[in-house]
N, C-alpha and C. Protein backbone atom coordinates (compact mmCIF):
# COMPACT_ATOMS: atom_id res chain seq x y z
N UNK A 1 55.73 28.98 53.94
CA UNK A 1 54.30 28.73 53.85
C UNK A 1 53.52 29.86 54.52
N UNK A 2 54.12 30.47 55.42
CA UNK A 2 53.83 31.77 56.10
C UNK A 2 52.99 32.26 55.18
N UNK A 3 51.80 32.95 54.89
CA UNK A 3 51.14 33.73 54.21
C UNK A 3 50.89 33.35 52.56
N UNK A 4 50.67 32.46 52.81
CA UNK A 4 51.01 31.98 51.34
C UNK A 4 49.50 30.91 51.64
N UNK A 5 48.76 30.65 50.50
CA UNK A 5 47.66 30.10 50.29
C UNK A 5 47.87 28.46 49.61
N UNK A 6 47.52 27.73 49.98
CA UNK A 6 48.08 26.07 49.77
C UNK A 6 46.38 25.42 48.91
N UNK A 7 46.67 25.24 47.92
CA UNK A 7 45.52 24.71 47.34
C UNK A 7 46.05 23.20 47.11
N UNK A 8 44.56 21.94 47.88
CA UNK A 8 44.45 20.74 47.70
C UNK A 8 43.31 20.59 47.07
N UNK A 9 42.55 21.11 46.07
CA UNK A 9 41.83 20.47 45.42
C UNK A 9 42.01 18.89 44.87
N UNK A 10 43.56 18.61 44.58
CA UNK A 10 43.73 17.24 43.88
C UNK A 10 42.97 16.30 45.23
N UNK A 11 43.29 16.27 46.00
CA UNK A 11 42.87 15.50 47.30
C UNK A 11 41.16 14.96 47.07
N UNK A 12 40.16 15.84 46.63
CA UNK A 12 38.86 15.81 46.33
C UNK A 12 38.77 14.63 45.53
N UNK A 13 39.98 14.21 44.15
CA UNK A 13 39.48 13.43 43.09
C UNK A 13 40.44 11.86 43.50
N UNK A 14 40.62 11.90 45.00
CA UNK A 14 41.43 10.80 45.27
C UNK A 14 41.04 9.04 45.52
N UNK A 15 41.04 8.66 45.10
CA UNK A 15 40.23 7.19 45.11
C UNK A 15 41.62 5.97 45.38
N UNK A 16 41.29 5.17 46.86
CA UNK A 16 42.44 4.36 47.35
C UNK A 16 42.28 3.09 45.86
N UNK A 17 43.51 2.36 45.85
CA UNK A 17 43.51 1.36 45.04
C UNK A 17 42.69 0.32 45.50
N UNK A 18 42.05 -0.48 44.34
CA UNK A 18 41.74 -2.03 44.58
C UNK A 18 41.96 -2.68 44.65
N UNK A 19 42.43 -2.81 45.93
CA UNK A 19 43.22 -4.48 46.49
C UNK A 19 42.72 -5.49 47.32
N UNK A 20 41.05 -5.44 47.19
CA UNK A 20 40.18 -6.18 47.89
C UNK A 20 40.40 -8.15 47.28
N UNK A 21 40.65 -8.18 46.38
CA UNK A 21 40.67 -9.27 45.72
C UNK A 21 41.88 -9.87 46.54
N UNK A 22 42.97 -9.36 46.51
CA UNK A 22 44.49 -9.63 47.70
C UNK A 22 44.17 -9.84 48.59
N UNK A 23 43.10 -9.87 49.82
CA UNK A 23 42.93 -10.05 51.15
C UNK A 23 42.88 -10.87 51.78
N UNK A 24 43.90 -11.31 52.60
CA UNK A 24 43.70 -12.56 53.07
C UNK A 24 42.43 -12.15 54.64
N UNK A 25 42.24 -13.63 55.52
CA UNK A 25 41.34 -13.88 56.52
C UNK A 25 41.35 -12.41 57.58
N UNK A 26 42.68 -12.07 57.63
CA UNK A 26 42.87 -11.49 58.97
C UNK A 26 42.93 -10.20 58.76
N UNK A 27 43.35 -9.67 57.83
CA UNK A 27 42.88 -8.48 56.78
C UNK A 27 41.46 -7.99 56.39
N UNK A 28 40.87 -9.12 56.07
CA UNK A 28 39.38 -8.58 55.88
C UNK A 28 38.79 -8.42 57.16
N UNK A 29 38.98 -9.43 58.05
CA UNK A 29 38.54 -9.04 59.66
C UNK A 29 38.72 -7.99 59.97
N UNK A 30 39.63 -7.34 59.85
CA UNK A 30 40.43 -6.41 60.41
C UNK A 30 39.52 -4.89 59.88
N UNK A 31 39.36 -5.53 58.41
CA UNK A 31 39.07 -4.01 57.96
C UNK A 31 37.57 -3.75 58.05
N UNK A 32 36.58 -5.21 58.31
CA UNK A 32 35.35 -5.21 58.71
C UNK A 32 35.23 -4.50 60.49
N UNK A 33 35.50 -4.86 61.09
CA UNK A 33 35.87 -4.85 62.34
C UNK A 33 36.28 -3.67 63.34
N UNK A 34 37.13 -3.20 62.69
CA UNK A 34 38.33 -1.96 62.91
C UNK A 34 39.51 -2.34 64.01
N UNK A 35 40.14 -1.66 64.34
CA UNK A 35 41.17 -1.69 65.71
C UNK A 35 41.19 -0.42 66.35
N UNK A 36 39.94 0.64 66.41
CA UNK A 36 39.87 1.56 67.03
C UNK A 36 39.75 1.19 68.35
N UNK A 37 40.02 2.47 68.90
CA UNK A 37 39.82 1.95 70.88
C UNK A 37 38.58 1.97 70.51
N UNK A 38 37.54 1.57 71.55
CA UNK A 38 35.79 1.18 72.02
C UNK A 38 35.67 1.81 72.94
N UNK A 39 34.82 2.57 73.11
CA UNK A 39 34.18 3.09 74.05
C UNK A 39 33.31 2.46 74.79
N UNK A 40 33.26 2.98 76.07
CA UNK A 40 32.63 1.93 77.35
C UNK A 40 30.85 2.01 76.84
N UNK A 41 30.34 0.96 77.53
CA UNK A 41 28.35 1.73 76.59
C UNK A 41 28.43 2.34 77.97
N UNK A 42 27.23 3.38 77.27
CA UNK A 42 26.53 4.52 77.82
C UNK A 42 25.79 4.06 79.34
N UNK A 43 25.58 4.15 80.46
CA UNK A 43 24.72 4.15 81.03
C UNK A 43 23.75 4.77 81.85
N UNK A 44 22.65 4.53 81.75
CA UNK A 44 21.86 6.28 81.65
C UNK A 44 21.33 6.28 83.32
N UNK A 45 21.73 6.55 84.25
CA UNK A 45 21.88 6.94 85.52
C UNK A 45 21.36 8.51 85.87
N UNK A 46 20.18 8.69 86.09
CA UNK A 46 19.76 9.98 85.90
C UNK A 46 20.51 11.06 87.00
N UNK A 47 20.99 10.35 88.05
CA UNK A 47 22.00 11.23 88.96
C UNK A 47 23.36 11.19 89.14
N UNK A 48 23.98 11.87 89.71
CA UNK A 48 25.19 11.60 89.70
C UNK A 48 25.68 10.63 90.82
N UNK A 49 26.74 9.81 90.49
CA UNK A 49 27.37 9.04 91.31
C UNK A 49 27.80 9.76 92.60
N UNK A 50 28.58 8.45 93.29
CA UNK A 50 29.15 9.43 94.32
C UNK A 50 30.92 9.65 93.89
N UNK A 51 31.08 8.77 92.67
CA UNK A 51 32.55 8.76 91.98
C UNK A 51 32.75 10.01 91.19
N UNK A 52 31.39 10.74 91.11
CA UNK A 52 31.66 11.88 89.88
C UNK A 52 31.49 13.09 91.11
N UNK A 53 33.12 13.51 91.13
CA UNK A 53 33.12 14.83 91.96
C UNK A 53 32.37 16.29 91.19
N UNK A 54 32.24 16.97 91.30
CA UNK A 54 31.61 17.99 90.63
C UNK A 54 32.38 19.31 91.22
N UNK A 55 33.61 20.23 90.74
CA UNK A 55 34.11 21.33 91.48
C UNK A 55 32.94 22.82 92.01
N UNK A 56 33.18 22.68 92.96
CA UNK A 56 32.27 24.13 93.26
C UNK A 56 32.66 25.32 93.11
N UNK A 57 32.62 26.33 92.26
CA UNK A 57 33.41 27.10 91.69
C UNK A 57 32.79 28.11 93.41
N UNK A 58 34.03 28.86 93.54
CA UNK A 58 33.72 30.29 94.77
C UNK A 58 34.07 31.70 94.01
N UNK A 59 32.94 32.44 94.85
CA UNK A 59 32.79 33.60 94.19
C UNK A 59 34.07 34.48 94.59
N UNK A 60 34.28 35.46 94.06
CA UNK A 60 35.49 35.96 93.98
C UNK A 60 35.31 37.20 95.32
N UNK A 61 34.28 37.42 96.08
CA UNK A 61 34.80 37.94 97.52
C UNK A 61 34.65 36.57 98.59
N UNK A 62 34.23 35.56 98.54
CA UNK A 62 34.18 34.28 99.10
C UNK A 62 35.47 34.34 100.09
N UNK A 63 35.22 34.10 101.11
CA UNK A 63 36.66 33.89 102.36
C UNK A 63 36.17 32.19 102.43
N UNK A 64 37.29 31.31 102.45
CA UNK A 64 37.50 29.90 102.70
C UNK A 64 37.79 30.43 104.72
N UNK A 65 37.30 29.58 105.33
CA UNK A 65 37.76 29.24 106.54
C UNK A 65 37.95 28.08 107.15
């Protein structure tokens, strides 16, 4: 495959089958619904916590003592 050019155009004209009529209860839930992970909600805190460390970058003649 090295150097070689891979054409998927077929992929463009792909349409899943209709098997909506087959669905049972827990299936349609499922596919209404999803089973993705969830993300936490947003909360809009205009400062930073004291849990959110922030690294302090040092300049490169900087001596630590």
């Amino acid at each position: 495959i090295k150097g070689r050019t891979i054409r998927v155009d077929h992929v463009a004209n792909y349409r899943p089958p209709k098997d909506s009529d087959d669905l049972d209860d827990v299936t349609k839930a499922l596919h209404a619904k999803g089973c993705g992970v969830k993300t936490p909600p947003h909360t809009s805190s205009d400062s930073l916590s004291e849990d959110d460390d922030v690294p302090v970058k040092k300049q490169k003649g900087e001596v630590c003592s």
